[in-house]
N, C-alpha and C. Protein backbone atom coordinates (compact mmCIF):
# COMPACT_ATOMS: atom_id res chain seq x y z
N UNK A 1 21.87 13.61 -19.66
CA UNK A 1 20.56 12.99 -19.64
C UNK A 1 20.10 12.93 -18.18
N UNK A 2 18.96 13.03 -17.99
CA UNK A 2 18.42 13.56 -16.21
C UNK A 2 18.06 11.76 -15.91
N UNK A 3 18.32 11.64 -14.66
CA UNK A 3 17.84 10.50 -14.15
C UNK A 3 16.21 11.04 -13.70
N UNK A 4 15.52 12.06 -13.53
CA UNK A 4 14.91 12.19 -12.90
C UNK A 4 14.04 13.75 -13.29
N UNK A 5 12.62 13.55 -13.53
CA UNK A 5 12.15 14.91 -14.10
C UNK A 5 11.07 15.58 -13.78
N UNK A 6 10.84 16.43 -13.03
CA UNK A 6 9.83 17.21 -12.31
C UNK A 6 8.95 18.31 -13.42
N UNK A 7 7.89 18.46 -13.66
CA UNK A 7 6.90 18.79 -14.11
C UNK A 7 6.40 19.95 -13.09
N UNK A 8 6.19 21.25 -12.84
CA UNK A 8 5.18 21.65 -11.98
C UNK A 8 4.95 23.16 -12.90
N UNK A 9 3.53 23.84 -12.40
CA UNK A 9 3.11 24.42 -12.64
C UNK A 9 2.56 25.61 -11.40
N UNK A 10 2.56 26.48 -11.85
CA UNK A 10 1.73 27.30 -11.03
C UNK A 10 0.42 27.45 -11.43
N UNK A 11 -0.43 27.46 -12.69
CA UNK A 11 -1.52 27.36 -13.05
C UNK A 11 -2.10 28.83 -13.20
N UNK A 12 -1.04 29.62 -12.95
CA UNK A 12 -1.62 30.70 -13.20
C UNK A 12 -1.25 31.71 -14.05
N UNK A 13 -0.92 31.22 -15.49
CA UNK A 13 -0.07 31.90 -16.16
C UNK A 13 -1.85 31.70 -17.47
N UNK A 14 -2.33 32.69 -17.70
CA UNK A 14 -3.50 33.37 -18.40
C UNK A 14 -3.30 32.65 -20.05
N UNK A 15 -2.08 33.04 -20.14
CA UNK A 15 -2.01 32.97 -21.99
C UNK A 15 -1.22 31.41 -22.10
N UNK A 16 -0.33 30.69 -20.69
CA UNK A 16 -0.25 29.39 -21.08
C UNK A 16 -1.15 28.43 -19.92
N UNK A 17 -2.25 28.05 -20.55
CA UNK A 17 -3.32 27.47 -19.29
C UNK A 17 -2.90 26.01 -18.84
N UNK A 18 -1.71 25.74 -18.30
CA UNK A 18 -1.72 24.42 -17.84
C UNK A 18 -2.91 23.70 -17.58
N UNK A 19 -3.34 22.76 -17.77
CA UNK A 19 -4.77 22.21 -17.28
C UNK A 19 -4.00 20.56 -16.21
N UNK A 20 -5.35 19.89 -15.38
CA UNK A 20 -4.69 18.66 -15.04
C UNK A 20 -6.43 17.87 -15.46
N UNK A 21 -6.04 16.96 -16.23
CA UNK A 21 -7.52 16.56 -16.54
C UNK A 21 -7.72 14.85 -15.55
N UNK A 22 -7.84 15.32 -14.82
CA UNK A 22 -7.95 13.73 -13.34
C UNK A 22 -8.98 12.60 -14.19
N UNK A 23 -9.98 13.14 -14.57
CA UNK A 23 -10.52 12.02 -14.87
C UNK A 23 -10.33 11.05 -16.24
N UNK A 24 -9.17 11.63 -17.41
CA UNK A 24 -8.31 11.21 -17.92
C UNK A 24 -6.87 10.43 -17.67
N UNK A 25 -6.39 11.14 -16.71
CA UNK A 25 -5.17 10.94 -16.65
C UNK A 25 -3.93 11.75 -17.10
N UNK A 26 -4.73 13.36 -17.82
CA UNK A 26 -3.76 13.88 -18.71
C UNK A 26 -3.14 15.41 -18.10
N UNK A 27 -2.04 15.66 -18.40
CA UNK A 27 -1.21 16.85 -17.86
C UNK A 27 -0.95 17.50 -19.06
N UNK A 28 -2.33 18.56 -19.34
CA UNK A 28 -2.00 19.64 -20.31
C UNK A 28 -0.22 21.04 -19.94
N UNK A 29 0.41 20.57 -20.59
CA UNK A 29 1.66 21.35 -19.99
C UNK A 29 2.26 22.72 -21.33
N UNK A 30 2.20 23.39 -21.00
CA UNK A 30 2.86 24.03 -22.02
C UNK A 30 4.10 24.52 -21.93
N UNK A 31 4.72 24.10 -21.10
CA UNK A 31 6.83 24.35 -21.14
C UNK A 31 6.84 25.86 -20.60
N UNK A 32 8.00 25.80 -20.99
CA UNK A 32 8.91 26.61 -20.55
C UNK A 32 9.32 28.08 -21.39
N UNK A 33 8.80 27.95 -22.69
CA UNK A 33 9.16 28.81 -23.57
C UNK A 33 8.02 29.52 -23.99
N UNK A 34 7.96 30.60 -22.98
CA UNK A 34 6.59 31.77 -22.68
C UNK A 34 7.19 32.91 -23.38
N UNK A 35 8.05 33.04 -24.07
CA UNK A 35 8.53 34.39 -24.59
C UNK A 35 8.45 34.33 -26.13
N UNK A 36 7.84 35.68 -26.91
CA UNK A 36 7.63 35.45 -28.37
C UNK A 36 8.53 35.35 -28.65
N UNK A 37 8.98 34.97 -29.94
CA UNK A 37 10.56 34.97 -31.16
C UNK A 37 11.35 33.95 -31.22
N UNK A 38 10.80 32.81 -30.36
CA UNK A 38 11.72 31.82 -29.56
C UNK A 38 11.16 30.46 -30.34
N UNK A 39 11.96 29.51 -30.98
CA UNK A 39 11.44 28.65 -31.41
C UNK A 39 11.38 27.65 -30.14
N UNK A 40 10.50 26.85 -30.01
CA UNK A 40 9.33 25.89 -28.79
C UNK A 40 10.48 25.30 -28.23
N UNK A 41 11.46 24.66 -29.03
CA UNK A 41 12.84 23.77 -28.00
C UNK A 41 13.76 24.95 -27.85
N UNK A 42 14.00 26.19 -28.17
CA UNK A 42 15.38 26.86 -28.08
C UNK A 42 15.76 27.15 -26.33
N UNK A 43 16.69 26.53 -26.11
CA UNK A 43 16.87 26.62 -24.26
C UNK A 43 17.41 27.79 -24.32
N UNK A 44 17.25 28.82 -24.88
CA UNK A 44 18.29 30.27 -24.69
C UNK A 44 16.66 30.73 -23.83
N UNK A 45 15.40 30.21 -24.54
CA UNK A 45 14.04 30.97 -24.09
C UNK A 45 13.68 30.91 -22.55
N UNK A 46 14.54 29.84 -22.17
CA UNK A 46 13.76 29.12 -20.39
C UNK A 46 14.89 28.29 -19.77
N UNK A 47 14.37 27.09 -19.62
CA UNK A 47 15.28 26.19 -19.08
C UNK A 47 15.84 24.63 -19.41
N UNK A 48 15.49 24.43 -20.65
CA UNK A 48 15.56 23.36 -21.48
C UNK A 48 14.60 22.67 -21.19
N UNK A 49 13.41 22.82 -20.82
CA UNK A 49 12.43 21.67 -20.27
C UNK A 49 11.42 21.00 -21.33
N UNK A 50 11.36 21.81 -22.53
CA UNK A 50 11.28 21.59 -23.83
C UNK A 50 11.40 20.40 -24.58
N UNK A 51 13.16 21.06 -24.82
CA UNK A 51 13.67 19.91 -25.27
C UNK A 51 13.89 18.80 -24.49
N UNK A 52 14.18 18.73 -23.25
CA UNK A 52 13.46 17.12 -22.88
C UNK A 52 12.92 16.76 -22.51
N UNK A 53 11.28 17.42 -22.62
CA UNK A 53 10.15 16.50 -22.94
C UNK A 53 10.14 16.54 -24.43
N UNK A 54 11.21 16.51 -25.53
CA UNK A 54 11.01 16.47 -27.06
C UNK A 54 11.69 14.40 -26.92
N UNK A 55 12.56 15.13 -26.77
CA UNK A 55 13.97 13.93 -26.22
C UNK A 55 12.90 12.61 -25.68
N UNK A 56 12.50 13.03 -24.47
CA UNK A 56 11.95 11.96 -24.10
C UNK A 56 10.77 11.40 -24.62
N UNK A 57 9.90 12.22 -25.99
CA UNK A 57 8.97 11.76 -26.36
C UNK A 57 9.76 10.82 -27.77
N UNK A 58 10.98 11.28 -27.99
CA UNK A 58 11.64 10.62 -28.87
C UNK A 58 11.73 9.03 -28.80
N UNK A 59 12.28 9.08 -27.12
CA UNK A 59 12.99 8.05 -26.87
C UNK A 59 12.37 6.97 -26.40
N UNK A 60 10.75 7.37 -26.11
CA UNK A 60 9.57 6.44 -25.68
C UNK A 60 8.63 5.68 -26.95
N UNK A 61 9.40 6.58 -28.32
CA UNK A 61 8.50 5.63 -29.15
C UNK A 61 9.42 4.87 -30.06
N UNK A 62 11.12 5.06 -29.55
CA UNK A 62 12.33 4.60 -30.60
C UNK A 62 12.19 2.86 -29.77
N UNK A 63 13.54 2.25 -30.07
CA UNK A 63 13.70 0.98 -29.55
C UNK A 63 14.27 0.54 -28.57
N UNK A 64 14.49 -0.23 -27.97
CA UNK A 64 14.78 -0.60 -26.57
C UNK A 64 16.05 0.09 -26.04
N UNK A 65 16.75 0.31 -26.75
CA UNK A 65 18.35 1.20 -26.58
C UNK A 65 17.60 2.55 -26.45
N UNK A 66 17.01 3.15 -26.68
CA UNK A 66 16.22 4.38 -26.49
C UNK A 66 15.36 4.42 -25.09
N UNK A 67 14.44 3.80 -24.98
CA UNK A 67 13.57 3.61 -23.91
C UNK A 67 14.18 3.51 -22.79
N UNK A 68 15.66 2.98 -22.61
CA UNK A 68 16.20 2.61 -21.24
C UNK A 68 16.66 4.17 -20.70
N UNK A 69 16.66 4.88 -21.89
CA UNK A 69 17.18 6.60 -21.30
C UNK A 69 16.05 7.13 -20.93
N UNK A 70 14.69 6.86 -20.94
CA UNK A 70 13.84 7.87 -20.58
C UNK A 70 13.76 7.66 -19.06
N UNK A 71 14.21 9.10 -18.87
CA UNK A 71 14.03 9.26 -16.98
C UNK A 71 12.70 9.27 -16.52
N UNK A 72 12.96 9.36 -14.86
CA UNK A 72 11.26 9.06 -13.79
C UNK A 72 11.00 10.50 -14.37
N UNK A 73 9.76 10.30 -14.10
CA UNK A 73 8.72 11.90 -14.16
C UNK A 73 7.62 11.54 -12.37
């Protein structure tokens, strides 16, 4: 489990359009898994970054024993 989780983008990938919407607050992200055939969490596709932003969306809406694992972003 990561103490700690970095997000970045280059913004220049055509077919996955990261967006940053400032006057929301929101970080359109589309991961890590840019290659067809690949199901969206399979870490064989990238670098597991997927599955834990899956994990951590898990663990932010489970119960307090859950929530204490979600790492900084």
């Amino acid at each position: 489990m990561p103490e700690l989780v970095v997000l970045y983008t280059t913004m220049s990938e055509a077919d996955w359009p990261d967006a940053i919407d400032e006057e929301n607050g929101l970080f359109y992200y589309y991961g890590d898994n840019r290659r067809p055939g690949y199901e969206l969490h399979d870490r064989r596709s990238g670098r597991g970054g997927n599955q834990i932003l899956r994990n951590v969306f898990e663990w932010t809406h489970g119960g307090p024993d859950d929530r204490v694992k979600v790492p900084l972003f």
